[in-house]
N, C-alpha and C. Protein backbone atom coordinates (compact mmCIF):
# COMPACT_ATOMS: atom_id res chain seq x y z
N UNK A 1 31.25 56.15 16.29
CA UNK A 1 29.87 56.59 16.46
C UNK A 1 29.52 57.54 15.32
N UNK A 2 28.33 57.41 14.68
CA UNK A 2 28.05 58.06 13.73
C UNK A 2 27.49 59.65 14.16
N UNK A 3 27.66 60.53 13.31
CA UNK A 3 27.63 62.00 13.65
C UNK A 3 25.83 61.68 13.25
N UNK A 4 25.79 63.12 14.18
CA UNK A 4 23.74 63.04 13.45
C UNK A 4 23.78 64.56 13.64
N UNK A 5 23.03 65.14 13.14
CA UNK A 5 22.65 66.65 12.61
C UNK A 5 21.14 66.84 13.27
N UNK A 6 20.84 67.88 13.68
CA UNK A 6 19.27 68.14 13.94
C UNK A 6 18.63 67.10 14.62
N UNK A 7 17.58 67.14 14.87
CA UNK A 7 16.58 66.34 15.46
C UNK A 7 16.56 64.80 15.17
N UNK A 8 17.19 64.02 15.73
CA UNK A 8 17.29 62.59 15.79
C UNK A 8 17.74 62.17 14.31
N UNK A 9 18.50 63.28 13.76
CA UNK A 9 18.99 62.90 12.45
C UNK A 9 17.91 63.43 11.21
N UNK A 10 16.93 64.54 11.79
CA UNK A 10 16.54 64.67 10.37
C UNK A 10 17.03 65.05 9.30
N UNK A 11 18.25 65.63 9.53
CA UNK A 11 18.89 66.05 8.13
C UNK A 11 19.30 65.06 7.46
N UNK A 12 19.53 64.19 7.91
CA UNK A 12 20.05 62.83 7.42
C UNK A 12 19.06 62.30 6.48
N UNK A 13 17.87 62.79 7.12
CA UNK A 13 16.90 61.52 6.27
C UNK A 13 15.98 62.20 5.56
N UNK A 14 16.13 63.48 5.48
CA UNK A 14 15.96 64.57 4.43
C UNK A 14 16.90 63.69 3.27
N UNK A 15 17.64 63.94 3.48
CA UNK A 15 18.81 63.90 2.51
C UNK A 15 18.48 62.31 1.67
N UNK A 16 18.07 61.35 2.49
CA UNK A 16 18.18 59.75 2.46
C UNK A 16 16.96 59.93 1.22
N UNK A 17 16.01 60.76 1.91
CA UNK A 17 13.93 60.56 0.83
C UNK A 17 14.89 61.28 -0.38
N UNK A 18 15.58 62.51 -0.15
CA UNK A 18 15.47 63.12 -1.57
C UNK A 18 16.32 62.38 -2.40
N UNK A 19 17.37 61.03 -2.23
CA UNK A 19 18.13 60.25 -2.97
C UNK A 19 17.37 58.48 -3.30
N UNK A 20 16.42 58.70 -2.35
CA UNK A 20 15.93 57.06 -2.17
C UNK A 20 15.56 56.73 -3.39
N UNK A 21 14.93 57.46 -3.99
CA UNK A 21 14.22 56.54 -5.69
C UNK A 21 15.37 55.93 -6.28
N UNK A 22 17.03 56.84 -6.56
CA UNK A 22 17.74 56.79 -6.92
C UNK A 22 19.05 55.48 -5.91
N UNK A 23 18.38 55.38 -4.78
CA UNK A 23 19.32 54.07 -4.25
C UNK A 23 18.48 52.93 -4.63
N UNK A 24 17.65 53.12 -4.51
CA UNK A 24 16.88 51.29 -4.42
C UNK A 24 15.75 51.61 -5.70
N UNK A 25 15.94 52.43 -6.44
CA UNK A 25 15.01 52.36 -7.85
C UNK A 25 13.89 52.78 -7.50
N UNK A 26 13.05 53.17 -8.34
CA UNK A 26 11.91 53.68 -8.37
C UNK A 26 10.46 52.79 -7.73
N UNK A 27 10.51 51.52 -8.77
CA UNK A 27 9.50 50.50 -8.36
C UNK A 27 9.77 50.25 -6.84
N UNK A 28 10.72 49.59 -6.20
CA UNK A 28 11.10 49.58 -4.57
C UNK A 28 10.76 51.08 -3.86
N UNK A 29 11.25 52.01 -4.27
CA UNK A 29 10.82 53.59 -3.61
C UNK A 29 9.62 53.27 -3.42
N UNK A 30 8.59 52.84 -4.17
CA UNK A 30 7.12 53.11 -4.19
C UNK A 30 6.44 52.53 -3.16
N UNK A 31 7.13 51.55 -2.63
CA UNK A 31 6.89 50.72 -1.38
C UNK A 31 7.55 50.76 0.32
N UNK A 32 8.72 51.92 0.05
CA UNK A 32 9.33 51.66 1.26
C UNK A 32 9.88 53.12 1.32
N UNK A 33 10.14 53.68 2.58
CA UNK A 33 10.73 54.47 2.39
C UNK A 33 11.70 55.26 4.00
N UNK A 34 12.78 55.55 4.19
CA UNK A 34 13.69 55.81 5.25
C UNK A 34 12.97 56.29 6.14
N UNK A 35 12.91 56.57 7.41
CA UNK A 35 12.23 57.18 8.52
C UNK A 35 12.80 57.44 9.69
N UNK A 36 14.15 56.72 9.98
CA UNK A 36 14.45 57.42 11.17
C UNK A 36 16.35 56.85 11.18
N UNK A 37 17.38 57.71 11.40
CA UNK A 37 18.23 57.02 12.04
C UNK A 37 18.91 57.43 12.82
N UNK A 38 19.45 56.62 14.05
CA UNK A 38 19.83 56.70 15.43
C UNK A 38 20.97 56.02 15.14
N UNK A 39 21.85 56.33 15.85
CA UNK A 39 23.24 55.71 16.42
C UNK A 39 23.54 54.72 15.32
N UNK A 40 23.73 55.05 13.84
CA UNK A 40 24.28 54.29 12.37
C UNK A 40 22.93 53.15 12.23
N UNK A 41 22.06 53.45 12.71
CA UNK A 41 20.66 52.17 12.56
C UNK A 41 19.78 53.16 11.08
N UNK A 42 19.27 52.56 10.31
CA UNK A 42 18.18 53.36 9.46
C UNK A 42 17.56 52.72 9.45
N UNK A 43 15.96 53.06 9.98
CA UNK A 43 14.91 52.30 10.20
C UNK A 43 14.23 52.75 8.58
N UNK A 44 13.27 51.59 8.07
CA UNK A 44 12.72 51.85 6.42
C UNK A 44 11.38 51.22 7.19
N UNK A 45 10.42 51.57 6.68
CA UNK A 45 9.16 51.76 6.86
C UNK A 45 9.01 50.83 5.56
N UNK A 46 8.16 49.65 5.35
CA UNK A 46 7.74 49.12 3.89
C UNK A 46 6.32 48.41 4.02
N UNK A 47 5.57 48.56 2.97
CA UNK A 47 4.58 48.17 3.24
C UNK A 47 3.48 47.12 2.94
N UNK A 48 4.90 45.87 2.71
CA UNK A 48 4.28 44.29 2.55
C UNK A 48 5.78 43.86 3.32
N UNK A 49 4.85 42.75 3.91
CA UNK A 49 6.11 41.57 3.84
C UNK A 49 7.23 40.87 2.96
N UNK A 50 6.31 41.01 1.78
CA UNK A 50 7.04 40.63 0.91
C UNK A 50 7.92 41.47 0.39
N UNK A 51 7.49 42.89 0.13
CA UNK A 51 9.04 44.43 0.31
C UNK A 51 9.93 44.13 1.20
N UNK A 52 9.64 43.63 2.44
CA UNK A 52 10.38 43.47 3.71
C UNK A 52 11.52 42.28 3.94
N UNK A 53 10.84 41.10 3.09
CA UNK A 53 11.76 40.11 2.64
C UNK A 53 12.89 40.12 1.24
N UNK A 54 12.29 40.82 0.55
CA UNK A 54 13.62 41.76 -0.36
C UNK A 54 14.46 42.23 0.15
N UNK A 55 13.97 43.18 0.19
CA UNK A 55 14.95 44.50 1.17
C UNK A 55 15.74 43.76 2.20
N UNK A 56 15.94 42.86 3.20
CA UNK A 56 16.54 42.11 4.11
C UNK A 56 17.23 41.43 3.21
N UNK A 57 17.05 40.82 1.67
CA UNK A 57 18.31 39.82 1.36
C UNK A 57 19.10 41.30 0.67
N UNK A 58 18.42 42.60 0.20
CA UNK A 58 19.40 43.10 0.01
C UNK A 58 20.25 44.04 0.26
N UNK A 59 20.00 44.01 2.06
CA UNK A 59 20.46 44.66 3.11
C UNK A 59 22.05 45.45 3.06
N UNK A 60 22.90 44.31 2.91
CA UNK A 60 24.49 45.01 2.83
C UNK A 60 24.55 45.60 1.38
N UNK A 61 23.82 45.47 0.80
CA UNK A 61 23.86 46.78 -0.35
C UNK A 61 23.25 48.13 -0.18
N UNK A 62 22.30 47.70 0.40
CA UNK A 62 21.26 49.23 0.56
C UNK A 62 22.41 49.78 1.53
N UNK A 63 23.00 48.71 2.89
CA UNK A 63 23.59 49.93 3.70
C UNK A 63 24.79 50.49 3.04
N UNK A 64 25.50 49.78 1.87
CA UNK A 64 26.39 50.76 1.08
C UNK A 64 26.11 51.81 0.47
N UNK A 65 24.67 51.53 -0.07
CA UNK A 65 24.42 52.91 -0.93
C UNK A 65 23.97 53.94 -0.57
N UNK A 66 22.70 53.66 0.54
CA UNK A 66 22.69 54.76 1.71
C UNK A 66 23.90 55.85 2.44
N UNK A 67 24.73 54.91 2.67
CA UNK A 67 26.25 55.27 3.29
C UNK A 67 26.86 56.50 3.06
N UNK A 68 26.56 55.98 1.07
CA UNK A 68 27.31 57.00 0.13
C UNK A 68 26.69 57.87 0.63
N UNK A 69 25.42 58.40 0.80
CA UNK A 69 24.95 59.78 0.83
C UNK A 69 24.98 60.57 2.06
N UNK A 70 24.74 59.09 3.03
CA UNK A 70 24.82 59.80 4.71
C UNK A 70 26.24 58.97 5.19
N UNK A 71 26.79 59.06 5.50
CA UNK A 71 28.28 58.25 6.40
C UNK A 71 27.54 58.38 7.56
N UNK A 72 27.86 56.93 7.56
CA UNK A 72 27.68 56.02 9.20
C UNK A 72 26.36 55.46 9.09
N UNK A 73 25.81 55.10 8.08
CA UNK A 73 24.47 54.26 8.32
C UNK A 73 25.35 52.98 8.12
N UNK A 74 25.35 52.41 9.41
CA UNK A 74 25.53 50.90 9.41
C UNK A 74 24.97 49.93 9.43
N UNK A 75 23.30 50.02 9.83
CA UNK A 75 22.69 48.67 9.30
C UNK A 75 20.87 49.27 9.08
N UNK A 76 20.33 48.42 8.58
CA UNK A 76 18.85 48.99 8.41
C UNK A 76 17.94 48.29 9.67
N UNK A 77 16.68 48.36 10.02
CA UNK A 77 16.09 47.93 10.48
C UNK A 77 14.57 48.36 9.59
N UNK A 78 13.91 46.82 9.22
CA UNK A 78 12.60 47.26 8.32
C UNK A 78 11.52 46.93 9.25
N UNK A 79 10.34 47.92 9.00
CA UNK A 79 9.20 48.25 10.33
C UNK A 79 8.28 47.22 8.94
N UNK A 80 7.31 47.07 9.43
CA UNK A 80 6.37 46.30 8.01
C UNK A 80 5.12 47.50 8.14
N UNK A 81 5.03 48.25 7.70
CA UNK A 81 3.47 48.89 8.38
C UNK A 81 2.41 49.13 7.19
N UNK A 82 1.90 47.99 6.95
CA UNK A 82 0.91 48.15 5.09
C UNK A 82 0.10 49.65 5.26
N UNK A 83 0.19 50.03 4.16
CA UNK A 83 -0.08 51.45 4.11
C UNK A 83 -2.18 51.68 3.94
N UNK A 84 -2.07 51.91 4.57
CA UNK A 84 -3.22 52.77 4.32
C UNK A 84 -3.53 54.47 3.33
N UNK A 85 -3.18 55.40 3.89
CA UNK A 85 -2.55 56.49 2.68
C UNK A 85 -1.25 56.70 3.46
N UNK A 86 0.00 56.59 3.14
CA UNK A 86 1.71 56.99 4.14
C UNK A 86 1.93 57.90 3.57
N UNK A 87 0.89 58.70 2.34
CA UNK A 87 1.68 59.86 1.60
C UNK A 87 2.97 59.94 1.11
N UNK A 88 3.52 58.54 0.97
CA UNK A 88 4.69 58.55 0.03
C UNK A 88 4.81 58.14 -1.12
């Protein structure tokens, strides 16, 4: 079972935004970004389908590189929610 810190893991995903440009690149950052993780799940917020169909073929990588920064993210789950302003 994965350890979680603070409030449903916010430290975790503190940690996840301030590395994300640097896991999945900048152009991808601009479209998606970490939001919640529970019990080794990291939910990513993205905001086309078509971000959403990327990101899913390149799933067992992101959860390696994520990993590196937080231990115990074991799989992603992507929300689709097209942005209106997400302030990210």
């Amino acid at each position: 079972m994965a350890r979680q810190l603070g409030a449903e893991g916010a430290v975790e995903i503190a940690s996840l935004r301030s590395h994300w440009p640097s896991l999945v690149g900048g152009h991808v950052a601009d479209h998606c970004r970490p939001v919640k993780l529970r019990e080794g799940v990291l939910t990513v917020v993205v905001d086309h389908n078509a971000w959403a169909a990327e990101l899913r073929i390149l799933s067992a990588d992101l959860v390696k590189r994520a990993s590196s920064v937080v231990p115990g993210v074991g799989s992603i789950v992507l929300q689709v929610n097209p942005r209106s302003d997400q302030g990210w």
